[in-house]
Protein backbone atom coordinates (compact mmCIF):
# COMPACT_ATOMS: atom_id res chain seq x y z
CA UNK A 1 14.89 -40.84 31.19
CA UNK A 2 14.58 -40.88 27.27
CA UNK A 3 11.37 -40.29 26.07
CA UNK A 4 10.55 -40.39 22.01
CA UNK A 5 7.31 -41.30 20.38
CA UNK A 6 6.61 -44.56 18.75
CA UNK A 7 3.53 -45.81 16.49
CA UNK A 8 1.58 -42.52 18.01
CA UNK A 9 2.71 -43.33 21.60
CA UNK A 10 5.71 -41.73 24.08
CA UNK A 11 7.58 -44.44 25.23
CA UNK A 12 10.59 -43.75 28.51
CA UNK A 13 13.55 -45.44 27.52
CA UNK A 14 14.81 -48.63 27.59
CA UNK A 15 12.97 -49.17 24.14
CA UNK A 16 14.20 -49.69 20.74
CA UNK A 17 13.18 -50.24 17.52
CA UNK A 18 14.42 -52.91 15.44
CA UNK A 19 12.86 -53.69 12.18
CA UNK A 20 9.29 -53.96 12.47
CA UNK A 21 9.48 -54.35 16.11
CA UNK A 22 9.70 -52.75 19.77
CA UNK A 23 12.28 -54.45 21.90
CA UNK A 24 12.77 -53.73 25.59
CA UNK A 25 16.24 -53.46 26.68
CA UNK A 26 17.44 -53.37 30.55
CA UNK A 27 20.70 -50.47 30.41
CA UNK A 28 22.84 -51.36 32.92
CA UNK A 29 24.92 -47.49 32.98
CA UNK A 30 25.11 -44.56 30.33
CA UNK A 31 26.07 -45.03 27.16
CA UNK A 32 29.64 -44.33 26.98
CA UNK A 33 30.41 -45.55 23.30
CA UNK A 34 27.62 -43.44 21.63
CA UNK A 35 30.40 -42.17 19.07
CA UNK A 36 30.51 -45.45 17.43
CA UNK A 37 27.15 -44.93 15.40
CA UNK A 38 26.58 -41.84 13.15
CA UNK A 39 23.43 -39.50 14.66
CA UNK A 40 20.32 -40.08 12.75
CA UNK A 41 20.79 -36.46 10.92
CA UNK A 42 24.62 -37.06 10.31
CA UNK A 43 24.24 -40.77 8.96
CA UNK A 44 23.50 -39.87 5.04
CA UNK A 45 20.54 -41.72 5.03
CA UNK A 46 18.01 -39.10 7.18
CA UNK A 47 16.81 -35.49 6.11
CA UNK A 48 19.03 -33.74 8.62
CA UNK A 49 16.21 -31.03 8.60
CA UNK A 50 13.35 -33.65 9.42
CA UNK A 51 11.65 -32.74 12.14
CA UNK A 52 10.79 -36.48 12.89
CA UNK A 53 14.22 -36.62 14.20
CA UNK A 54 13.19 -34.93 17.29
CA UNK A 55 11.47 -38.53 18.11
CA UNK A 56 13.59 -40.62 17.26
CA UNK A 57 16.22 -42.27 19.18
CA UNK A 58 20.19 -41.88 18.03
CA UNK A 59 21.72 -45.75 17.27
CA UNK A 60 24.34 -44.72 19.57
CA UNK A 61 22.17 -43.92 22.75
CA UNK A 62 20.20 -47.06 22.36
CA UNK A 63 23.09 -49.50 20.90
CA UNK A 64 25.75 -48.58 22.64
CA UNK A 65 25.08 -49.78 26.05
CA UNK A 66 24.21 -53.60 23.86
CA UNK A 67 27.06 -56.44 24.19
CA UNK A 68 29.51 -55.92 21.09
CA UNK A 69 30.19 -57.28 17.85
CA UNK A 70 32.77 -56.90 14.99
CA UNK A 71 30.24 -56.81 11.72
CA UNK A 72 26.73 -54.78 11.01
CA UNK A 73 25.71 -52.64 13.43
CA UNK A 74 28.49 -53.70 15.78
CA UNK A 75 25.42 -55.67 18.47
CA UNK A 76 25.57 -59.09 19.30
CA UNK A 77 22.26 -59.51 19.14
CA UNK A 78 22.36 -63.38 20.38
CA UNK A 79 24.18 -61.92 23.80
CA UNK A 80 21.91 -59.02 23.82
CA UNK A 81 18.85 -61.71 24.11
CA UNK A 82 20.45 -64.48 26.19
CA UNK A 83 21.93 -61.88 28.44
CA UNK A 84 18.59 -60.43 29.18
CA UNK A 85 19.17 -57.11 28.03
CA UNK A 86 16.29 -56.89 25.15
CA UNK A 87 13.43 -59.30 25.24
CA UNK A 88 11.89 -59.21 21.51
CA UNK A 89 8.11 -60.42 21.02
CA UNK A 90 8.21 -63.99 18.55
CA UNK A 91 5.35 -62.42 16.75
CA UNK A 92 4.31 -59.32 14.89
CA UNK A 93 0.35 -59.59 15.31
CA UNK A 94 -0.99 -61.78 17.39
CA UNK A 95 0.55 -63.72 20.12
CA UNK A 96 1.72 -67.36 19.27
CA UNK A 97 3.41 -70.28 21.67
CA UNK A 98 7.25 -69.99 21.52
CA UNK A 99 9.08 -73.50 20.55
CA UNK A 100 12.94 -73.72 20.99
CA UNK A 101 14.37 -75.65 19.08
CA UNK A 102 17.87 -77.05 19.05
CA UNK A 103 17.90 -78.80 15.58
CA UNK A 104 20.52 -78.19 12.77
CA UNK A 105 20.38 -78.31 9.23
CA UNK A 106 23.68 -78.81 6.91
CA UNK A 107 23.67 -77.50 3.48
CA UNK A 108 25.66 -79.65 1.42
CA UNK A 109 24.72 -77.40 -2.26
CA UNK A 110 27.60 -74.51 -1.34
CA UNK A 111 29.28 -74.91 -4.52
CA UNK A 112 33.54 -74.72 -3.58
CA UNK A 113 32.55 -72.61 -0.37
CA UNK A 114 32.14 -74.88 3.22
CA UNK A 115 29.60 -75.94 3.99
CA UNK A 116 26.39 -74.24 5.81
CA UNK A 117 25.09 -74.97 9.46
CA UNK A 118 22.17 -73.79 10.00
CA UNK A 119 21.11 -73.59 13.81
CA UNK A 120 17.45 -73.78 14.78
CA UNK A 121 17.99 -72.59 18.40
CA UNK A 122 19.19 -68.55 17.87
CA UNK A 123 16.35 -68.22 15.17
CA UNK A 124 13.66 -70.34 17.30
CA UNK A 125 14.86 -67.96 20.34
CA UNK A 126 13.98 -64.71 18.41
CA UNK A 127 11.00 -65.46 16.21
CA UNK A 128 8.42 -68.21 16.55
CA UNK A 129 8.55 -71.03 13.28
CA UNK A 130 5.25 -69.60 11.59
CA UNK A 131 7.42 -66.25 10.75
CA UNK A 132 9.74 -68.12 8.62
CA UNK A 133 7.75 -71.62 7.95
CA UNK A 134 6.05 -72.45 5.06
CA UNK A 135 6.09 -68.66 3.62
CA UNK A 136 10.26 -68.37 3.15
CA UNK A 137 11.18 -72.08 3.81
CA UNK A 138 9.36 -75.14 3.34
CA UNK A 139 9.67 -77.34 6.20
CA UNK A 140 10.35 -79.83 4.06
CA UNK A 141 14.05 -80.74 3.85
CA UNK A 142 15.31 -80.20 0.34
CA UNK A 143 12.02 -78.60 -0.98
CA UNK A 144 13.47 -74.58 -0.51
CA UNK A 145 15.90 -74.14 -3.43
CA UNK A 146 18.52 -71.98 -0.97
CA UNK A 147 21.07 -70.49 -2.79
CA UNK A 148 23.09 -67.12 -2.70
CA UNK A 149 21.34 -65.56 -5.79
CA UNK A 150 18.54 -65.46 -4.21
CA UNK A 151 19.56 -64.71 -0.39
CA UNK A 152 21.65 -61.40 -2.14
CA UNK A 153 18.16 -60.58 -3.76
CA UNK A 154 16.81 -60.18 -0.33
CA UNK A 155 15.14 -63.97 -0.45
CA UNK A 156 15.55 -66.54 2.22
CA UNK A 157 18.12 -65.79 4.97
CA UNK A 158 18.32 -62.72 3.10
CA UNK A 159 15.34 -61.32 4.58
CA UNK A 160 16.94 -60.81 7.66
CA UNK A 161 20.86 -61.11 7.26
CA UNK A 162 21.63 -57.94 5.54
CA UNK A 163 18.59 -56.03 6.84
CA UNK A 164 17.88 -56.69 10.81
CA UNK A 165 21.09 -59.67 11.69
CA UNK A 166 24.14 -59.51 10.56
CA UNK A 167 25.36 -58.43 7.07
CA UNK A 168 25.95 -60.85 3.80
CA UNK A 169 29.40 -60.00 3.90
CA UNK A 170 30.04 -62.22 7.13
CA UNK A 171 30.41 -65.27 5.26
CA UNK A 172 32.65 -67.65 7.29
CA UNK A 173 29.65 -67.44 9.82
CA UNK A 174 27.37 -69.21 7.72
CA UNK A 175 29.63 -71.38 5.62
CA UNK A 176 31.40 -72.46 8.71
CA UNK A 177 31.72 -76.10 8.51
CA UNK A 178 34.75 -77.27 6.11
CA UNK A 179 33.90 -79.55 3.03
CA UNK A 180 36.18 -82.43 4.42
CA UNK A 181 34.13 -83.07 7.53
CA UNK A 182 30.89 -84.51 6.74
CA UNK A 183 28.48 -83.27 9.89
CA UNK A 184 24.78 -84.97 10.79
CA UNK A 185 21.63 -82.91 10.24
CA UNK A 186 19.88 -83.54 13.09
């Protein structure tokens, strides 16, 4: 078993950390496809001489054995949770009630790009509203001025896509639905 330490602690795999937080993940063999990911020392961003690297885990022992993607960090994180292989808490602090929901939102303001179709129910099944609701949107439809400035400035969406989901330069997964069809916000 892996062990490395975490927040003061030694955790036995199957942890990870993502972001700010500790996710559990079930590994169904060994990771074959630990190549894919740079080590921690050989990745240009670490001090190759840190000894904090000792406790840390490699992307590629902890990733690799995660269902695959084509962008980011090459997890698709939405078949990672549904799957069952990580179960992430909704909350950083203190516990709150987890609400699903299924709703959609359609941006219309996308300037000569399609449209945007924003789904409640892959955010809603990762986070719980209060993380997002009223601090980075209002829940008030119309009342967050959304717009790409910003979300490259790391406001909005962009305080996750581009950090912790998948990058800003995926954009035909947000602005998905074509300007000729003219979709219901639920």
């Amino acid at each position: 078993m892996n062990r490395f330490k975490y927040m003061g602690r030694t955790l036995t795999a199957p942890f990870i950390k993502i972001g700010m937080f500790l996710v559990s993940i079930t590994v169904p063999s060994v990771a074959t496809l630990a190549q894919e990911w740079k080590a921690l020392g050989k990745d240009g961003v670490h001090d190759p001489h840190s000894v904090a690297l000792q406790v840390l885990q490699n992307p590629g022992e902890a990733l690799s054995v995660l269902p695959k993607d084509t962008a980011g960090n090459k997890v698709d994180w939405i078949s990672a949770l549904r799957d069952g292989y990580i179960k992430p808490r909704s909350y950083l602090n203190k516990p709150v009630e987890d609400e699903i929901r299924n709703s959609t939102i359609l941006f219309k303001e996308t300037g000569d790009m399609p449209y945007v179709l924003f789904p409640h129910q892959p955010h809603t099944e990762w986070l719980a509203c209060a993380n997002c609701h009223e601090r980075i949107f209002k829940s008030k439809e119309g009342a967050s001025p959304v717009n790409m400035f910003e979300i490259l400035q790391g406001k909005y969406c962009g305080e996750c896509h581009g950090a912790v989901s998948f990058p800003l330069t995926e954009c035909k997964r947000c602005h998905s639905v074509p300007r000729e069809l003219n979709h219901p916000t639920k």
